[in-house]
Protein backbone atom coordinates (compact mmCIF):
# COMPACT_ATOMS: atom_id res chain seq x y z
CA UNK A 1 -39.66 7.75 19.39
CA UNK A 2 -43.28 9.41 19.42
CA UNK A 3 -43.21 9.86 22.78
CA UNK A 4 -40.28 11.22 23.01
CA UNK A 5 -40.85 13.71 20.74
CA UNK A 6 -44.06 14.86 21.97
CA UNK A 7 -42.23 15.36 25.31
CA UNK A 8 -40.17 17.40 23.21
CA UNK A 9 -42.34 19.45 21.95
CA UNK A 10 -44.43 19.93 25.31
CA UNK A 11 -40.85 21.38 27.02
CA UNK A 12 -40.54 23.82 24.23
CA UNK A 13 -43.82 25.23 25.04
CA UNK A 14 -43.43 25.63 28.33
CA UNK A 15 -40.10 27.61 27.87
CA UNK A 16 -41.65 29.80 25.35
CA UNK A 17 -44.40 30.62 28.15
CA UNK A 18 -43.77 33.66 30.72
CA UNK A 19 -44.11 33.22 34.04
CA UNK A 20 -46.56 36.24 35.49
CA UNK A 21 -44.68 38.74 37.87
CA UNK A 22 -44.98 38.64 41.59
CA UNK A 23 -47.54 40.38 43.23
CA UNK A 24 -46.10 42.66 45.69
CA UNK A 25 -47.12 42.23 49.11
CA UNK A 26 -48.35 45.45 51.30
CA UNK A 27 -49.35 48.79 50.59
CA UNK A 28 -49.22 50.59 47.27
CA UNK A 29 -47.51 53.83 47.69
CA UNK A 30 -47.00 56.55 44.54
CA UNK A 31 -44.61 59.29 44.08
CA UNK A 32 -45.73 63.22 44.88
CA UNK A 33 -47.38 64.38 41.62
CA UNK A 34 -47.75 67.70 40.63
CA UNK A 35 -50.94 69.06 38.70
CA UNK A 36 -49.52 72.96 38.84
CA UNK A 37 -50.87 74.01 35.87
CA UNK A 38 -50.96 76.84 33.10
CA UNK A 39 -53.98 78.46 31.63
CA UNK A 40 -53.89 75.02 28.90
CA UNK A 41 -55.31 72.98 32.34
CA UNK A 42 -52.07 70.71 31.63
CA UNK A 43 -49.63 69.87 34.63
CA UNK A 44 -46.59 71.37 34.06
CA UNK A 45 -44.56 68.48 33.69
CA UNK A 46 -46.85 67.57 30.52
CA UNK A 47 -46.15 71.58 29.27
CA UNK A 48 -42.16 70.80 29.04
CA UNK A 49 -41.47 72.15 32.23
CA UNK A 50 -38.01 69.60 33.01
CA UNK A 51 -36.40 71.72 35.43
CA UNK A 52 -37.23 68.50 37.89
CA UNK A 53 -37.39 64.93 37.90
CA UNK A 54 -39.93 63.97 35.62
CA UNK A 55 -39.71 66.21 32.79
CA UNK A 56 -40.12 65.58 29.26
CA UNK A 57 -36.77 66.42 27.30
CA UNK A 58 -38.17 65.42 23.75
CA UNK A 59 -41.10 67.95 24.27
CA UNK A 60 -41.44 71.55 23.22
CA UNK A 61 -42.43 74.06 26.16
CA UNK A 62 -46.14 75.00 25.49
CA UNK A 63 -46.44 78.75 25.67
CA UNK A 64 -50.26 79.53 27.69
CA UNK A 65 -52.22 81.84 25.87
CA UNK A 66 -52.20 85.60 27.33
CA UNK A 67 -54.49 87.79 27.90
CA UNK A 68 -53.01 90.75 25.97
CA UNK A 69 -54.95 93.94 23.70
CA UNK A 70 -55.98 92.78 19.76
CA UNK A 71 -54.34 94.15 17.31
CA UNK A 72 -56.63 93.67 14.66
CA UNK A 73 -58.87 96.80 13.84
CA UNK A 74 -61.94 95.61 11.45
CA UNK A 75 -63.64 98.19 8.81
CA UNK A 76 -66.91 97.55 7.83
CA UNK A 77 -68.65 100.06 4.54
CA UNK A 78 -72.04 100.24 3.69
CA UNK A 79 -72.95 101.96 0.49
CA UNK A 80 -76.83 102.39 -0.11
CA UNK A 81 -76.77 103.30 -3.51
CA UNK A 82 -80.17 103.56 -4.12
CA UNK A 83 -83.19 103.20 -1.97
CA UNK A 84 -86.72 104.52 -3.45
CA UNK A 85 -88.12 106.08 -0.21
CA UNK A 86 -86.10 107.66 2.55
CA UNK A 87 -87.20 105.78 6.32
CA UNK A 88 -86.65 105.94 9.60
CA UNK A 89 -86.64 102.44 11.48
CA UNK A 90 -89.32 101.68 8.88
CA UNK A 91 -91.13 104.68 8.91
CA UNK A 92 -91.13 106.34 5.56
CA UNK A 93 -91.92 110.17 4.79
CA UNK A 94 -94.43 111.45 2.03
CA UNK A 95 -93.93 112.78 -1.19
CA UNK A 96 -93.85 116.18 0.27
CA UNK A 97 -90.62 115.94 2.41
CA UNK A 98 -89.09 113.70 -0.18
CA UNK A 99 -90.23 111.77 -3.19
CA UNK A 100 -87.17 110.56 -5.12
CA UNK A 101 -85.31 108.60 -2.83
CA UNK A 102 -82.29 108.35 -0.99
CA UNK A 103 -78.48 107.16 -0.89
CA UNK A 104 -76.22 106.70 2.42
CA UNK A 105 -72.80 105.77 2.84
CA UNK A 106 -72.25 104.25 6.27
CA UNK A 107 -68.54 103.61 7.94
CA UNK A 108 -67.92 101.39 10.84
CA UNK A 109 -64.88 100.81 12.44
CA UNK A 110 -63.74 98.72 15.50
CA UNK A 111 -60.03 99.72 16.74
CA UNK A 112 -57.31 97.32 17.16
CA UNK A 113 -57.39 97.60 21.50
CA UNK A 114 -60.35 94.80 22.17
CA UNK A 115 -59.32 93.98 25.48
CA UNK A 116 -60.23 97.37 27.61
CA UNK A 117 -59.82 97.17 31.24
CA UNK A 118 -58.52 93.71 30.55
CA UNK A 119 -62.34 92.61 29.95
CA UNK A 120 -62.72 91.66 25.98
CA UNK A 121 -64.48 95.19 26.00
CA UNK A 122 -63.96 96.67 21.93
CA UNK A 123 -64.62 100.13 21.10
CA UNK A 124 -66.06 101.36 17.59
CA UNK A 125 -66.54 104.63 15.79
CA UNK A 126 -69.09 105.00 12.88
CA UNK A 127 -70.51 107.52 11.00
CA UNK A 128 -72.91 107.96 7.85
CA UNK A 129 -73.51 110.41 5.82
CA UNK A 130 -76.47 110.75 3.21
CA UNK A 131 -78.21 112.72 0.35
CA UNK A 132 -82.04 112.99 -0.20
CA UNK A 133 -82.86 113.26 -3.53
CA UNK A 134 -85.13 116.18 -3.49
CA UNK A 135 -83.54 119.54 -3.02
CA UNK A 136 -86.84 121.41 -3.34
CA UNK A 137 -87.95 119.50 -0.12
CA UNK A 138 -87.37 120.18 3.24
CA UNK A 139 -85.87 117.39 3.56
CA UNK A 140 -83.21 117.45 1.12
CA UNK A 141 -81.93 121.07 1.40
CA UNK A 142 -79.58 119.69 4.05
CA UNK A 143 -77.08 116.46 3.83
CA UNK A 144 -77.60 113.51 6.28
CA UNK A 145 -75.01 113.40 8.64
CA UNK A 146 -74.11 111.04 11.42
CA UNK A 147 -71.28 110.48 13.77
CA UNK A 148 -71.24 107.60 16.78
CA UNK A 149 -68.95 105.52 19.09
CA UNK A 150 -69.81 102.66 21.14
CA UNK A 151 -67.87 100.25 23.06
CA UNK A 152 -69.06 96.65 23.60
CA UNK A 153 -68.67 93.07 24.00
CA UNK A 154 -69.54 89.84 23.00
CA UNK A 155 -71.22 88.45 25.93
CA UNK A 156 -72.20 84.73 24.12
CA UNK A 157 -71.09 83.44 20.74
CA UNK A 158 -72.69 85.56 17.57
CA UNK A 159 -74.27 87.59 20.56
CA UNK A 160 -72.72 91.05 20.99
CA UNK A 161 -73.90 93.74 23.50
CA UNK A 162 -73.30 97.70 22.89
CA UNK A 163 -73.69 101.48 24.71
CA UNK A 164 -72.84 104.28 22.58
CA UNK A 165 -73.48 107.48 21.86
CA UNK A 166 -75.15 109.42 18.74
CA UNK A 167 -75.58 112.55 17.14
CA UNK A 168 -77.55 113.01 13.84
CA UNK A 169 -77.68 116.02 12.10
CA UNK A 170 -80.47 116.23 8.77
CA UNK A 171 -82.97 114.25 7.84
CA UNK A 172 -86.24 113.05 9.72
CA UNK A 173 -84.63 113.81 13.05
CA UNK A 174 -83.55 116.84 12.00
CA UNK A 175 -86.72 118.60 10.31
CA UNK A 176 -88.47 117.09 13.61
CA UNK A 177 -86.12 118.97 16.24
CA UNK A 178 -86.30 122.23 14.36
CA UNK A 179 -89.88 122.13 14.45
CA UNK A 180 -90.15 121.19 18.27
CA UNK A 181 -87.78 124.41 19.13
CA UNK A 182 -87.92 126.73 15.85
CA UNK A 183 -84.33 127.11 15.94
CA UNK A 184 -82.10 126.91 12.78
CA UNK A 185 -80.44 123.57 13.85
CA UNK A 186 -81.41 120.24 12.74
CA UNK A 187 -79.24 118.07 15.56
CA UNK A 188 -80.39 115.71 18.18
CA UNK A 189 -78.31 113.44 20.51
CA UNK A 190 -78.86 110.20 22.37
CA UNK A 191 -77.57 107.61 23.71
CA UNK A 192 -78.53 103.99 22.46
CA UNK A 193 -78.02 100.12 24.50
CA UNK A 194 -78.37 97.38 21.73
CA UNK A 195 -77.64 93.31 21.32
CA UNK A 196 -77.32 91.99 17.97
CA UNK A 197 -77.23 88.20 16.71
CA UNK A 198 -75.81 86.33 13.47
CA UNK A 199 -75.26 82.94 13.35
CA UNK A 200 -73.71 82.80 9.87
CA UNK A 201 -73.78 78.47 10.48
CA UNK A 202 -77.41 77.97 11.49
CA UNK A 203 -78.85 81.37 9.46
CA UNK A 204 -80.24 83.46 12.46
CA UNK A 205 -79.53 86.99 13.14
CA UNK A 206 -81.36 89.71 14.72
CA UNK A 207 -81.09 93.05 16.64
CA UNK A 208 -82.85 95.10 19.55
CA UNK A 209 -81.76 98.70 20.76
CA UNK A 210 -83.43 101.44 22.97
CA UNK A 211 -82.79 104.99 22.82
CA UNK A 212 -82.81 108.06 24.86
CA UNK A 213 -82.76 111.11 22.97
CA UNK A 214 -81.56 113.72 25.47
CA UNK A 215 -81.36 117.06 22.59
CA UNK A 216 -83.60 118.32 19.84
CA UNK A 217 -85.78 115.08 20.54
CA UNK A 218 -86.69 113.85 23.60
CA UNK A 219 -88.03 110.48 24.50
CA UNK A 220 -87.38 106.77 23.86
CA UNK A 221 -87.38 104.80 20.72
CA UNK A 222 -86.93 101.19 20.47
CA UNK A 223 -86.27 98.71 17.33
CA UNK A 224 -86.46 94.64 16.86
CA UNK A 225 -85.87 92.88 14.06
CA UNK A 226 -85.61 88.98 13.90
CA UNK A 227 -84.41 87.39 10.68
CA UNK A 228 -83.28 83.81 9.04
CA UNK A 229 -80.86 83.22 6.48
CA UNK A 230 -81.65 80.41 3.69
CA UNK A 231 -78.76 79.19 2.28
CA UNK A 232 -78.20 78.10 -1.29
CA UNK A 233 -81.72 79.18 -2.35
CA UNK A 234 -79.93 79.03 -6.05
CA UNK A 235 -77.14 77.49 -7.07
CA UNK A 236 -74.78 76.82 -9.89
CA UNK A 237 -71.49 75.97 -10.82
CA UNK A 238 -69.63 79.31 -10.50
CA UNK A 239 -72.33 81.58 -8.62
CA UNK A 240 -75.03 80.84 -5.27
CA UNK A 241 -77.86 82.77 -4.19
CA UNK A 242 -78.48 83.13 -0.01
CA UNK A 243 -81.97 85.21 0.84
CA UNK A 244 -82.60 86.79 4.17
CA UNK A 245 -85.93 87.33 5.29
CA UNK A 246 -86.77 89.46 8.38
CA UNK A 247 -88.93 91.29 10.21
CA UNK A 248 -88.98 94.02 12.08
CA UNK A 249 -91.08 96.89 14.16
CA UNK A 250 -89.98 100.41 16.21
CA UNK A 251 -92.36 101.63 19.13
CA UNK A 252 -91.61 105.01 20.72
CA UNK A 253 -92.62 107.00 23.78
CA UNK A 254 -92.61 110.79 23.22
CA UNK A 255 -89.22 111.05 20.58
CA UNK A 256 -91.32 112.67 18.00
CA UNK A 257 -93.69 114.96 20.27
CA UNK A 258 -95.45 115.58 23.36
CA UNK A 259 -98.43 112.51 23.33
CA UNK A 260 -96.78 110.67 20.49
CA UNK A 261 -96.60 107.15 22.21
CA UNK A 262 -96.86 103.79 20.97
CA UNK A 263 -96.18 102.04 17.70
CA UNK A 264 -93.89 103.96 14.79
CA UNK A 265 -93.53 101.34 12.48
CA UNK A 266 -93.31 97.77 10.99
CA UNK A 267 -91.58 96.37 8.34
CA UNK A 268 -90.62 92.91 6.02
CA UNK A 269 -87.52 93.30 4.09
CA UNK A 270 -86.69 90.41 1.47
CA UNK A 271 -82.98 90.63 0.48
CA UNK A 272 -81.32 88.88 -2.26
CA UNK A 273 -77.43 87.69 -1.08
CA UNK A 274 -75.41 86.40 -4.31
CA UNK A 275 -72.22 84.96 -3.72
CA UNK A 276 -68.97 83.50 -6.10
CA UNK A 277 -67.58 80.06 -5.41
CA UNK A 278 -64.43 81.80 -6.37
CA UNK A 279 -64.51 84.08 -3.19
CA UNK A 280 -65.16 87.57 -4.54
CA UNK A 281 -68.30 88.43 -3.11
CA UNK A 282 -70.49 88.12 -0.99
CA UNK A 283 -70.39 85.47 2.00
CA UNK A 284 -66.92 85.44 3.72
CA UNK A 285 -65.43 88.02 0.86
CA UNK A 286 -64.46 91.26 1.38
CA UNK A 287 -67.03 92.85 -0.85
CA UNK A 288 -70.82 92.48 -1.19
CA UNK A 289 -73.55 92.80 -2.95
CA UNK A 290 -77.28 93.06 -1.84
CA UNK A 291 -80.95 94.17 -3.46
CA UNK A 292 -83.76 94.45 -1.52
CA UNK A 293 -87.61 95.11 -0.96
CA UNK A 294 -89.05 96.34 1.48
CA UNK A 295 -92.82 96.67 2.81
CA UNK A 296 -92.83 99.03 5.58
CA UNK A 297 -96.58 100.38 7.35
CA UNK A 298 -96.91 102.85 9.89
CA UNK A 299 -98.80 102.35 13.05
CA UNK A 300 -100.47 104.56 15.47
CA UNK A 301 -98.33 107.11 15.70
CA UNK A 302 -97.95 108.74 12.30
CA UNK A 303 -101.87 110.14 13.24
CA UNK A 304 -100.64 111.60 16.44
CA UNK A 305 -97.57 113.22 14.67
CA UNK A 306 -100.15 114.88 12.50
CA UNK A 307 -102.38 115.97 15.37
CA UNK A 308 -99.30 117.66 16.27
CA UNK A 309 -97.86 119.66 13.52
CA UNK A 310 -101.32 120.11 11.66
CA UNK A 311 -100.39 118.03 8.90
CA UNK A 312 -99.01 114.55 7.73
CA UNK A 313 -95.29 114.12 7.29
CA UNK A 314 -95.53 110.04 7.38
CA UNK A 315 -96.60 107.41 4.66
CA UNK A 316 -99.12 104.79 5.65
CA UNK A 317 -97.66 102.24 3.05
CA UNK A 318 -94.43 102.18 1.46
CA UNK A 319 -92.62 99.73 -0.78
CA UNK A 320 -89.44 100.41 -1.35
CA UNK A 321 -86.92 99.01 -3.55
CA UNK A 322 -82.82 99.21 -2.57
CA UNK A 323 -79.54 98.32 -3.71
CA UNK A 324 -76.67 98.22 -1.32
CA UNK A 325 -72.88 97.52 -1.37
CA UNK A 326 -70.66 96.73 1.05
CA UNK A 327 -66.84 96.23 2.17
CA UNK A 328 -64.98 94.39 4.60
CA UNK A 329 -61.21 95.21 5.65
């Protein structure tokens, strides 16, 4: 009886067992595939495409993307409220063109058509206009006034490349271009190429631009600035602190006069960045708020400017002290 039913036993094993499939015999041979695909680099079987053998009933047709015109215009506002000394790329005037400060709003806006000539190419307008707070000076008898458009494109992530146009009418320009041609306006106009960086993730951001001013000044000017973000400097349950340090320095060849070549300015500017865990300012909100210092020195030109005119219109040392606010639509 045991060895029966171990025999048993063994015969229901070997039932329960599969017996392997049949290698064919011969060449493999595969039906026609096809890899026509959209812009997603899926075949189009895989995209829902069942018009054929092969398609996918029980999936929904993936619509490529297109290459079609945003239309999403951004605004960008930038209200200097305060700043104690009125500069130029870092170079500040003396006490007598203006000794109480300045304030600025500045409007930038990039229309809804991104896509120009089918080439992610945006175009944007901006303009600022500005008081000095001096009446009595030369400076200040006349508003700050300043209308631009550029187009350009970001050519790398963060990295955005620009060619506009400018014309400025007031201020340091201004006071300079009347004095080059004694006439009784206080315009100039020039064209400007400039990349800008910000990595909001890693901290970095930065700009360079050159200039060619083509009426009232002549010449080049050019201005750098590197900076680095830290984030969470201070932080507390309801409120964070982000500083931005950066540097920066404008050279130009001839803008300000006949001979006046080489080094305008340089500058460190410490800015204060508070944001709300609640979203209401600063960071990715719409509004923000940001006081600064600034330590600005001239360089070798400010002495050839006054070899010029006969006397000194430019601060050797300035630190200035600024409040600005901005928008976001």
């Amino acid at each position: 009886m045991m060895k029966k039913a171990f025999f048993c036993m063994g015969v229901g094993i070997a039932a329960a067992v599969e017996t392997p499939p049949t290698i064919p015999e011969g060449d493999i041979t595969y039906d026609d595939v096809s890899y026509q695909s959209g812009s997603s680099g899926l075949p189009a079987d895989f995209l829902g495409d069942n018009s054929g053998a092969g398609g996918y009933d029980a999936m929904e047709a993936v619509t490529p993307p297109s290459s079609q015109a945003s239309s999403s215009p951004r605004t960008d506002i930038n209200l200097v409220m305060y700043a104690s000394d009125y500069q130029v790329r870092g170079m500040g005037v003396t006490n007598d063109l203006s000794q109480y400060g300045t304030s600025s709003l500045y409007l930038s806006h990039i229309l809804a058509n991104r896509n120009m000539f089918n080439k992610g190419i945006q175009q944007r307008v901006h303009g600022l206009a500005g008081v000095i707070w001096d009446a009595a000076c030369p400076l200040g008898d006349v508003m700050q006034f300043q209308l631009g458009y550029a187009i350009g494109k970001e050519v790398l992530p963060n990295f955005t490349v620009e060619l506009g146009y400018n014309f400025r009418r007031g201020g340091l320009e201004g006071y300079m271009a009347k004095w080059h041609d004694d006439s009784s306006h206080r315009g100039e106009q020039d064209i400007v190429l400039s990349a800008s960086y910000n990595d909001y993730q890693k901290g970095f951001f930065g700009h360079a631009e050159m200039g060619v001013g083509f009426y009232g000044l002549t010449g080049y000017f050019m201005d750098f600035e590197v900076g680095y973000r830290f984030a969470d400097v201070v932080k507390s349950s309801r409120m964070g602190e982000d500083v931005e340090i950066s540097f920066g320095a404008a050279p130009s060849f001839s803008y300000w006069g006949t001979g006046v070549e080489g080094l305008d300015a340089c500058r460190l500017k410490i800015a204060l960045v508070p944001y709300s865990h609640a979203g209401t300012f600063g960071r990715d909100a719409r509004t923000r708020i940001k006081p600064w210092i600034q330590l600005a020195w001239t360089g070798n030109n400010a002495r050839k400017i006054t070899r010029n005119i006969g006397y000194t219109p430019v601060d050797h040392f300035q630190f200035t002290l600024g409040l600005d606010v901005g928008w976001r639509f």
